[in-house]
Structures are given as structure tokens and as C-alpha cells.
Protein backbone atom coordinates (compact mmCIF):
# COMPACT_ATOMS: atom_id res chain seq x y z
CA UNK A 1 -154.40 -159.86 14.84
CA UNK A 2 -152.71 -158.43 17.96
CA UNK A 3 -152.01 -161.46 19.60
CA UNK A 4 -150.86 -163.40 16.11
CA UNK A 5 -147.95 -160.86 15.72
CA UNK A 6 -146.85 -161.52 19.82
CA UNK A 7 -146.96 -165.17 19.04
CA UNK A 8 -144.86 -164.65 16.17
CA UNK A 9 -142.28 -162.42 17.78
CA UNK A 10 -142.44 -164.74 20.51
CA UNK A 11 -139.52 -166.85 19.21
CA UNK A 12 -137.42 -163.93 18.93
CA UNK A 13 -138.19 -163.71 22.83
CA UNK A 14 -138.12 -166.78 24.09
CA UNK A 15 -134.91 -169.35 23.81
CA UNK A 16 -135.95 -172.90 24.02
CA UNK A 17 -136.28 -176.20 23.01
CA UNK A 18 -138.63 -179.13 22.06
CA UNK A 19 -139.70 -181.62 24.29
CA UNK A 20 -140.55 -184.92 22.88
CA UNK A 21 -144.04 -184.74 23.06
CA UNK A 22 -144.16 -181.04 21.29
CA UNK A 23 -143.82 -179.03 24.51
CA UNK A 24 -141.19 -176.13 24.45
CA UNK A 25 -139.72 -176.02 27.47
CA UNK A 26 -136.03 -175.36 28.92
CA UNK A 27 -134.37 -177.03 31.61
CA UNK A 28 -132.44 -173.77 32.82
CA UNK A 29 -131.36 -175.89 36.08
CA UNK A 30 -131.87 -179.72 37.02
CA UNK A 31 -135.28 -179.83 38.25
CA UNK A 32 -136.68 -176.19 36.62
CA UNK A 33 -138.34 -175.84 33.83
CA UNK A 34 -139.58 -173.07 31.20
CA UNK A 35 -142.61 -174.13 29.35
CA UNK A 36 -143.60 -171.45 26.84
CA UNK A 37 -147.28 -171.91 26.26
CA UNK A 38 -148.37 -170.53 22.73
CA UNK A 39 -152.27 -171.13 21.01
CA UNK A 40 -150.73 -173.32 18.42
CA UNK A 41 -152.12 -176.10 20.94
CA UNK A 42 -154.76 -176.54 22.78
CA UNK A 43 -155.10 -175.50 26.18
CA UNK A 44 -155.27 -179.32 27.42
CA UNK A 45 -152.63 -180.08 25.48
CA UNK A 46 -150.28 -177.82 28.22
CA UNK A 47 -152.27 -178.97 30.99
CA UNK A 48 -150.96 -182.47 30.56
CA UNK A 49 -147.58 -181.75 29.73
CA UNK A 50 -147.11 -179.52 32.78
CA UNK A 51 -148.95 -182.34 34.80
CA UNK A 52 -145.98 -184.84 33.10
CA UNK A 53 -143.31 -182.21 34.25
CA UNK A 54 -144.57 -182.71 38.06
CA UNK A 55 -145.01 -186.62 38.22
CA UNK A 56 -142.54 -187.69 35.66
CA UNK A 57 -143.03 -189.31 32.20
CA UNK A 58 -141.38 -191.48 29.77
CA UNK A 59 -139.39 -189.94 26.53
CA UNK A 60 -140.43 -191.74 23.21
CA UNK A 61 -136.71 -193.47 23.51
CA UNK A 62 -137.74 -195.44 26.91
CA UNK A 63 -135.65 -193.10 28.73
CA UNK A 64 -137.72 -191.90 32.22
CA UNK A 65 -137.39 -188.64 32.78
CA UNK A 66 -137.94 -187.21 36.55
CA UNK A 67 -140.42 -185.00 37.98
CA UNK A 68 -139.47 -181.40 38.11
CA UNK A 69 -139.72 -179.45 41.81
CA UNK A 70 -140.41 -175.83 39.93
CA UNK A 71 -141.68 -174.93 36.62
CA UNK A 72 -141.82 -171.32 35.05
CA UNK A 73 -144.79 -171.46 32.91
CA UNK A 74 -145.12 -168.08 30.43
CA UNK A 75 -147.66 -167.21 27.53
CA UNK A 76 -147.67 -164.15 25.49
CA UNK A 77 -150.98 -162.14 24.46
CA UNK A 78 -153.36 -164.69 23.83
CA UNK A 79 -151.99 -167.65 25.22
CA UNK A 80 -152.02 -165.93 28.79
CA UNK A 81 -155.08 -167.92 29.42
CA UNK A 82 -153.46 -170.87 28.32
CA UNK A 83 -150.78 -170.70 30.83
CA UNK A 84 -153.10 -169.73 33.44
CA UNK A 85 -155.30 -172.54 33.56
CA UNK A 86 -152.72 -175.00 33.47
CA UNK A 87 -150.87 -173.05 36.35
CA UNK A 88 -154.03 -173.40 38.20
CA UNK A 89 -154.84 -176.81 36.96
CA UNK A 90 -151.81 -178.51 38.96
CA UNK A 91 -152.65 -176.45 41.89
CA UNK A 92 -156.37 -178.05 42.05
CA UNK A 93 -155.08 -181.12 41.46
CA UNK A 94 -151.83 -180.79 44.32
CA UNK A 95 -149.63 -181.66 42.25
CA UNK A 96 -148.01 -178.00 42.79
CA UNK A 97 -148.62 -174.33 44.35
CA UNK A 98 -148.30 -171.24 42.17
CA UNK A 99 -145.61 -169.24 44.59
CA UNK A 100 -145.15 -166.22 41.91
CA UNK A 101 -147.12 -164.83 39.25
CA UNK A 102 -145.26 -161.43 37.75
CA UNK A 103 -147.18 -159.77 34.28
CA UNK A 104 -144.82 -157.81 32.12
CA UNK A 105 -145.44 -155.92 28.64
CA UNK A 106 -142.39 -156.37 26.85
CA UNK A 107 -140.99 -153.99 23.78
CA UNK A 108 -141.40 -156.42 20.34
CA UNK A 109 -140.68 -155.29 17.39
CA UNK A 110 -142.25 -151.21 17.09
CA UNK A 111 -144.63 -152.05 19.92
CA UNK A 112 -145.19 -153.98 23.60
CA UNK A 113 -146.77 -157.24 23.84
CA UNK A 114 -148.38 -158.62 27.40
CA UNK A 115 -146.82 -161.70 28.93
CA UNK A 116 -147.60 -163.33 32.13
CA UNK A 117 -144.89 -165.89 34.39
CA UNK A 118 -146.34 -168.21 36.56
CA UNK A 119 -144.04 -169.98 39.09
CA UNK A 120 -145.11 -173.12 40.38
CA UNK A 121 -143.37 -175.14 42.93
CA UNK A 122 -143.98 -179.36 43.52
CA UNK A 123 -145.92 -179.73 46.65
């Protein structure tokens, strides 16, 4: 039940937008990217859309969008794991290195939630 009410304050958190392919993610500069990771998919799911981000990938309109050199990726309560393992995934696969991981527990609401940011640079 803890971890429902961080996902749902979440949005209040987080500014972002949809990807084509369901991903929220926000290109704050050209070639960085936010992905907010939630458990409304599966953990898979976020492994190949961060693997996308790093080699590139076609929008649904035929339009080719280019591989990102960093991506922030950040989950709240239970999708920490989430955003872990597809941090880690692109690192076993060098496709990037995780260069910053920084765990916060944010004020929601009446009470704090824990979040984790994982940087992770193209190799």
C-alpha cells in the first residue's frame, strides 16, 4: 500500500511526457533523457526502451529518432528495482556505464517516499 500511494503522488513529482511507445521520459537537453520508471509496466518493458534510448529507434510516424549519450533513469518506492535492473541491464550489455547513482526520500503529500536516480552515460 506504501508504494501504491508514491506511485500515485509520483505525477505530482515528476514533469514529463509520453514517448511513443508508452515510456515517460523528458528530453531536458538534446541527447539527455529522464525516464521515470513506475510498476504500471513490466520491468522488461523499461529495459528495452532504455536499450532504444542508447542505439536509436524509429517513432510510429517513420521519423528516426537518435541515440541518447546520457539518460537519468528514476523510480519511486517500488519501482526502484525496476530502474535498477534496467540501469544495470545496459551496463552488461555496453551499451552504457552507470556514472551516478544518488537515493533521496522526498516529502509527498504528509509523508516521504524513497526514490533512487541512476545516471548512465553511452559508452
Amino acid at each position: 500500500l506504501k508504494g501504491s500511494l508514491c506511485l500515485q503522488l509520483a505525477t505530482l513529482f515528476f514533469a514529463t511526457m509520453a514517448v511513443d511507445d508508452g515510456t515517460e521520459a523528458t528530453e531536458t537537453t538534446p541527447g539527455v533523457v529522464d525516464m521515470k520508471v513506475t510498476t504500471k509496466k513490466s520491468t522488461g518493458f523499461y529495459i528495452k526502451s532504455a536499450k532504444s534510448f542508447f542505439t536509436g529507434f524509429e517513432d510510429k510516424d517513420g521519423n528516426k529518432k537518435e541515440p541518447v549519450h546520457t539518460m537519468h533513469i528514476s523510480g519511486l518506492g517500488d519501482a526502484i528495482n525496476t530502474a535498477v535492473a534496467a540501469a544495470a541491464y545496459n551496463e552488461k550489455e555496453k551499451l552504457g556505464k552507470i556514472s551516478k547513482s544518488e537515493t533521496s526520500y522526498p516529502e509527498m503529500a504528509d509523508r516521504g517516499c524513497p526514490r533512487i536516480m541512476i545516471t548512465v552515460g553511452k559508452i
